[in-house]
Protein backbone atom coordinates (compact mmCIF):
# COMPACT_ATOMS: atom_id res chain seq x y z
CA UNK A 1 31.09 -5.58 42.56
CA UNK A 2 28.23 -3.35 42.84
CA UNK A 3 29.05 -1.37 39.39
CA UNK A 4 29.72 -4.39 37.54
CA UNK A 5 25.75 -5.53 38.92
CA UNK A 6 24.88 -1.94 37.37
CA UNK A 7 26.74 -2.80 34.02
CA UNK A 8 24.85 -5.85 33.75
CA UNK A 9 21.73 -4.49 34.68
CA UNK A 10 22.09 -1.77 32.56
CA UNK A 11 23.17 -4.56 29.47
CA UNK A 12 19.96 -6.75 29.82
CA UNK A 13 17.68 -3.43 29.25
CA UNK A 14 19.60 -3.06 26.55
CA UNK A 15 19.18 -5.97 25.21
CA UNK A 16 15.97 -6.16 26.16
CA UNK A 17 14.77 -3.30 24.42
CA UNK A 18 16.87 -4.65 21.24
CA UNK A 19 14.44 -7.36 21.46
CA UNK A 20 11.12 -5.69 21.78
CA UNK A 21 12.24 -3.30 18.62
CA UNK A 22 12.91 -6.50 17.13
CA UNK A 23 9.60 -8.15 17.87
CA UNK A 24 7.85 -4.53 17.03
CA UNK A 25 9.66 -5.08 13.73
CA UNK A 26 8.44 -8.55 12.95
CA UNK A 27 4.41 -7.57 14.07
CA UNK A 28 4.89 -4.76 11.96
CA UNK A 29 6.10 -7.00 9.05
CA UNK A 30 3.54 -9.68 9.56
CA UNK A 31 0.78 -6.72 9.31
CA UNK A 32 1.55 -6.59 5.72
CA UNK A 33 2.05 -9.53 4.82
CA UNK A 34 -0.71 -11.14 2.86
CA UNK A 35 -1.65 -13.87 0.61
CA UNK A 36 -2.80 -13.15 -3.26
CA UNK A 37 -5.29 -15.36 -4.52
CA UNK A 38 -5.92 -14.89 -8.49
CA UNK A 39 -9.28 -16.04 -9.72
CA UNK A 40 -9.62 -15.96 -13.31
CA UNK A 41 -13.35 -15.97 -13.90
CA UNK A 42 -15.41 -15.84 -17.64
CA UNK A 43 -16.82 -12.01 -17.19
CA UNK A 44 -18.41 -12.90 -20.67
CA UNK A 45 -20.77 -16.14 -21.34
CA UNK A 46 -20.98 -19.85 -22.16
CA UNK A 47 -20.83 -18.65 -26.08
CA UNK A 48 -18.52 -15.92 -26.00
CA UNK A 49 -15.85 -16.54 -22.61
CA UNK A 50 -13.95 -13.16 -21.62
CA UNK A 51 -11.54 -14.22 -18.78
CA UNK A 52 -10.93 -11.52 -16.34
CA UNK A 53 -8.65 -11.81 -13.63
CA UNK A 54 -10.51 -11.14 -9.93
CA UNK A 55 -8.07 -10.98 -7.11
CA UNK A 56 -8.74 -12.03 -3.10
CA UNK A 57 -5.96 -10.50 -1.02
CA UNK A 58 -6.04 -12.45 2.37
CA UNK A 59 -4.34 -11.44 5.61
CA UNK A 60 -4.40 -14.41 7.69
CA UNK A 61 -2.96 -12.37 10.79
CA UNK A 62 -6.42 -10.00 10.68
CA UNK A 63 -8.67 -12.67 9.28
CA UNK A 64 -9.54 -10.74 6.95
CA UNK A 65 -9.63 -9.76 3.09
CA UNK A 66 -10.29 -7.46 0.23
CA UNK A 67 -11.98 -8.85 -3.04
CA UNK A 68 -10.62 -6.89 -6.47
CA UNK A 69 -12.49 -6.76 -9.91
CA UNK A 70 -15.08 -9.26 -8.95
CA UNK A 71 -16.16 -9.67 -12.83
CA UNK A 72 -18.45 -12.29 -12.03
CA UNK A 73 -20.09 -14.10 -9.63
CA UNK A 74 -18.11 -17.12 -8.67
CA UNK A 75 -18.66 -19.24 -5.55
CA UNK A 76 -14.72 -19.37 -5.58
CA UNK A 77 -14.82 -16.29 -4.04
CA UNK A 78 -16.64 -18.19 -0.72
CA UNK A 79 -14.59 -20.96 -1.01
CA UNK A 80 -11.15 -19.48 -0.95
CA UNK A 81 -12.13 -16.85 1.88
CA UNK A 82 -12.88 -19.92 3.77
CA UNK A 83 -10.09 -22.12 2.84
CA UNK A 84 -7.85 -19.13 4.14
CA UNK A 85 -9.77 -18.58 7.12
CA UNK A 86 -10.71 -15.22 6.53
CA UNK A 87 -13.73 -12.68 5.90
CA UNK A 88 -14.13 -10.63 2.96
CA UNK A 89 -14.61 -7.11 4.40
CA UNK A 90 -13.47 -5.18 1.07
CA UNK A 91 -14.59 -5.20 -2.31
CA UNK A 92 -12.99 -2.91 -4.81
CA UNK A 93 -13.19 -1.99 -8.63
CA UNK A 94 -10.19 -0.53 -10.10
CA UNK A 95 -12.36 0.79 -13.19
CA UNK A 96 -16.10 0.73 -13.81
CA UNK A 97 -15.92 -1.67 -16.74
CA UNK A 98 -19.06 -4.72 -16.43
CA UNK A 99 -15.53 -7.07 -16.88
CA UNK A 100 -14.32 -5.87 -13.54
CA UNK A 101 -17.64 -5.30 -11.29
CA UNK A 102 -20.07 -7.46 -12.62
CA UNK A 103 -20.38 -9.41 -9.76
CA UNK A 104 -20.46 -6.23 -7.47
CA UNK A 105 -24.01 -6.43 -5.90
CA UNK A 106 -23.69 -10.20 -4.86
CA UNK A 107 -20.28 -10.27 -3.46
CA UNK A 108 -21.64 -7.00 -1.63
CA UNK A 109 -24.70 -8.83 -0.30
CA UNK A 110 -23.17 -12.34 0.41
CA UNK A 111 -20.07 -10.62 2.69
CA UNK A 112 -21.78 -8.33 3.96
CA UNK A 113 -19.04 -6.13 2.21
CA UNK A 114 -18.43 -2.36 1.57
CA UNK A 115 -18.15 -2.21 -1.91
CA UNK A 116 -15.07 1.07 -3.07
CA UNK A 117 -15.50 2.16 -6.85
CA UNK A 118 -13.29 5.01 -8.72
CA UNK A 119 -15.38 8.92 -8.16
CA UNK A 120 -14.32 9.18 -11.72
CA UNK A 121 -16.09 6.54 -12.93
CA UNK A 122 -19.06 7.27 -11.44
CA UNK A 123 -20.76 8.09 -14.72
CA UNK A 124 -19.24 5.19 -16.69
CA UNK A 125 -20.72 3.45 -13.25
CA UNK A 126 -24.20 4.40 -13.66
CA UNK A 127 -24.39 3.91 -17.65
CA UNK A 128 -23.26 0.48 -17.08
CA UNK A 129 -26.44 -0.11 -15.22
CA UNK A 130 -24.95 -1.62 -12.55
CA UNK A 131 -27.73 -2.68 -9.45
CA UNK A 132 -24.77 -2.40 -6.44
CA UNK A 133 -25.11 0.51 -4.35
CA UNK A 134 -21.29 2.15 -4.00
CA UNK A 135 -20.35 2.83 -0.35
CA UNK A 136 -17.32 4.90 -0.85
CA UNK A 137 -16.51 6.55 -3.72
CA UNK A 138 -12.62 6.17 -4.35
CA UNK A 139 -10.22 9.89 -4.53
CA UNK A 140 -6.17 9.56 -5.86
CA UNK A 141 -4.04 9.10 -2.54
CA UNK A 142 -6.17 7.69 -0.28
CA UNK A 143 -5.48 5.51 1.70
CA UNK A 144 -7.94 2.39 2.98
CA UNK A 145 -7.48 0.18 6.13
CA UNK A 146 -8.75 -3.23 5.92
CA UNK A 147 -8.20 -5.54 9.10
CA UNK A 148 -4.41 -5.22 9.83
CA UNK A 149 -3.13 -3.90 6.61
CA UNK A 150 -3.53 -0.52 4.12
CA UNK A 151 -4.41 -0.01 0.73
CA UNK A 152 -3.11 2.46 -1.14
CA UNK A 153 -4.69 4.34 -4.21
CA UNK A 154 -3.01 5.06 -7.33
CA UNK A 155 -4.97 7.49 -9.91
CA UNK A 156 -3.92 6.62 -13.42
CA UNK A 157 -6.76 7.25 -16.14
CA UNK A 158 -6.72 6.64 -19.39
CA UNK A 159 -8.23 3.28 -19.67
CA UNK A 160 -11.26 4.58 -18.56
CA UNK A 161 -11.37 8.06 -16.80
CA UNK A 162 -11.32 6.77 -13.23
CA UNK A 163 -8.95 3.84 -13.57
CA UNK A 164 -6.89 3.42 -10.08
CA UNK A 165 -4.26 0.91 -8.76
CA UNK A 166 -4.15 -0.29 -5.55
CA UNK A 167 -0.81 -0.50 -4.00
CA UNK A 168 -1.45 -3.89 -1.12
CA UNK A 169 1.62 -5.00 1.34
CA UNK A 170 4.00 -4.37 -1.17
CA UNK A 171 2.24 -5.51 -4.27
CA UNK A 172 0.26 -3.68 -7.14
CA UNK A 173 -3.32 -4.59 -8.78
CA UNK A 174 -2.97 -2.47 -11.62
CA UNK A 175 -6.44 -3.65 -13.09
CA UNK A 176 -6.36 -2.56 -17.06
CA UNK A 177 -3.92 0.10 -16.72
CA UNK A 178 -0.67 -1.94 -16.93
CA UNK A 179 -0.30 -5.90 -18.59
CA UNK A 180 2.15 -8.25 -18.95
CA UNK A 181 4.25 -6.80 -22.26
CA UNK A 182 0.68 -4.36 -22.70
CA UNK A 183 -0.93 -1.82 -21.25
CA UNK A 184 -4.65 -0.97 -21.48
CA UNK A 185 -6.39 0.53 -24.42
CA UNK A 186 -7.91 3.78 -24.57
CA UNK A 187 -11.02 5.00 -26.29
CA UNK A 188 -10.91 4.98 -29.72
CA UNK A 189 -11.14 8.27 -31.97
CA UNK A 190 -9.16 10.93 -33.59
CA UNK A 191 -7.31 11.75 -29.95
CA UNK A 192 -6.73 7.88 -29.34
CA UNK A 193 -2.95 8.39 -30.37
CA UNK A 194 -2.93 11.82 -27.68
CA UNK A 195 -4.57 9.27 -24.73
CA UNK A 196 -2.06 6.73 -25.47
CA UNK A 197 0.79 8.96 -24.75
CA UNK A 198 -1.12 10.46 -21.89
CA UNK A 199 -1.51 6.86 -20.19
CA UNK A 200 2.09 5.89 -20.93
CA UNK A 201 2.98 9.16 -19.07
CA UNK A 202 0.89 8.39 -15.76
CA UNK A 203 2.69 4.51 -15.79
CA UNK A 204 5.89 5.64 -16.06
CA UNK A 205 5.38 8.63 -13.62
CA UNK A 206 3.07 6.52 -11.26
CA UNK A 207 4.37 2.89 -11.41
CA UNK A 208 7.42 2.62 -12.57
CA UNK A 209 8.88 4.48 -9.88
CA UNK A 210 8.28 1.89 -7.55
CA UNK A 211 10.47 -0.84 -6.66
CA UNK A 212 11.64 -3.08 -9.43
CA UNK A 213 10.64 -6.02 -7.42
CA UNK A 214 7.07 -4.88 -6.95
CA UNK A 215 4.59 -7.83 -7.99
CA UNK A 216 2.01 -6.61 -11.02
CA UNK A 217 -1.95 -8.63 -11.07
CA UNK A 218 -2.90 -7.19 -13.41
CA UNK A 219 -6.65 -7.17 -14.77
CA UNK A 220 -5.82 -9.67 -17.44
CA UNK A 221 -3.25 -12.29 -18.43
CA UNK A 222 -0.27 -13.55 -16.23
CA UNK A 223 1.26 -11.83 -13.33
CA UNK A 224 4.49 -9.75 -13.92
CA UNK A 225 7.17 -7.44 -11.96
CA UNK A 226 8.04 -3.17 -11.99
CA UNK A 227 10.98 -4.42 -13.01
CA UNK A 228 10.13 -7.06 -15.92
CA UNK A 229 7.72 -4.46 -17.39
CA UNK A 230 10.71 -1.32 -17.29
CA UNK A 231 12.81 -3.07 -19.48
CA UNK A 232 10.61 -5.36 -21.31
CA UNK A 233 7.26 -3.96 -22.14
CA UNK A 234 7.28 -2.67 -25.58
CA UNK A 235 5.24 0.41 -25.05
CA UNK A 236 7.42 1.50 -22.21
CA UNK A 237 10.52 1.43 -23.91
């Protein structure tokens, strides 16, 4: 009697602990999960329109969020973070181009935001003119907390000199590095052909290793897949 009491003791902490690994697994999983909000906003003007795509990754869990390539300044930004509950804490540039960071300084002022740019893009930064101070100064590899979830840093230059990715819960904001059937252009001159190869290198090596189901935002045009872009992008082929 008494050892079949241990055996079912001794079977509950079993299962017990089967369920707190469980639950551990699910927090865990809900700590990345977030919500992509795409924002396509005119980076150019009322005569000339140059839609860029400016990203708000939400974490509902943390309250909070990270604002990508703010190329303007949009009160869509303000509405959305509210709509979802949540507090922009992050901005980031994934290259120094005006497209991507015009709206730097009053997305940094109105959340009360640390703003992350590229440390290769630093001079690019300061040619631009641009009137946002730069808290941090992004390095390849790093690695960025934001409320409950990471951001990952992906070097791959060519676009400009500093270009990065950001790898987010899964999913990849690959700026003007990697399009939808394109990738980004590099500066023109007698050793554009040389770049070209150069950036098609650092995709290949750098994002197409990850998973095929990895989601792409990129800095323009539609969203696409690791996958999709592998066998379907011509330059990749």
């Amino acid at each position: 009697m008494s050892r079949c009491g241990r055996g079912t003791r001794t079977g509950n902490a079993v299962l017990l602990l089967f369920a707190l690994a469980m639950l551990s697994a699910a927090i865990m999983a809900a700590a990345d999960t977030v919500v992509v909000k795409r924002i396509v906003v005119n980076a150019g003007s009322a005569a000339a329109p140059f839609p860029e795509n400016s990203y708000l990754v939400c974490q509902p869990q943390s309250r909070s969020a990270v604002l990508i390539d703010p190329g303007a300044d949009d009160e869509r930004f303000a509405a959305i973070a509210s709509e979802q509950g949540v507090q922009v804490r992050l901005i980031l540039n994934t290259h120094a181009h005006l497209d991507h960071s015009a709206g730097n300084r009053v997305c940094r002022e109105r959340f009360a935001a640390t703003l992350a740019v590229p440390a290769a893009d630093r001079p690019l930064y300061v040619e631009n003119g641009s009137a946002a101070a730069v808290d941090l100064w992004l390095q390849d590899g790093q690695t960025l907390t934001c409320g409950g979830f990471s951001i990952h840093v992906l070097s791959t230059p060519g676009h400009t000199p500093g270009s990065v990715c950001f790898l987010i819960g899964g999913q990849l904001f690959s700026g003007d590095t990697l399009f939808a059937g394109g990738v980004g252009r590099v500066p023109p001159g007698r050793d554009e052909k040389k770049a070209l190869q150069k950036l098609l290198e650092v995709i290949r090596l750098r994002l197409l290793t990850l998973p095929a189901d990895t989601p792409v935002w990129p800095g323009h045009g539609r969203p696409t897949s690791i996958g999709e872009e592998a066998l379907l992008n011509p330059f990749l082929r």
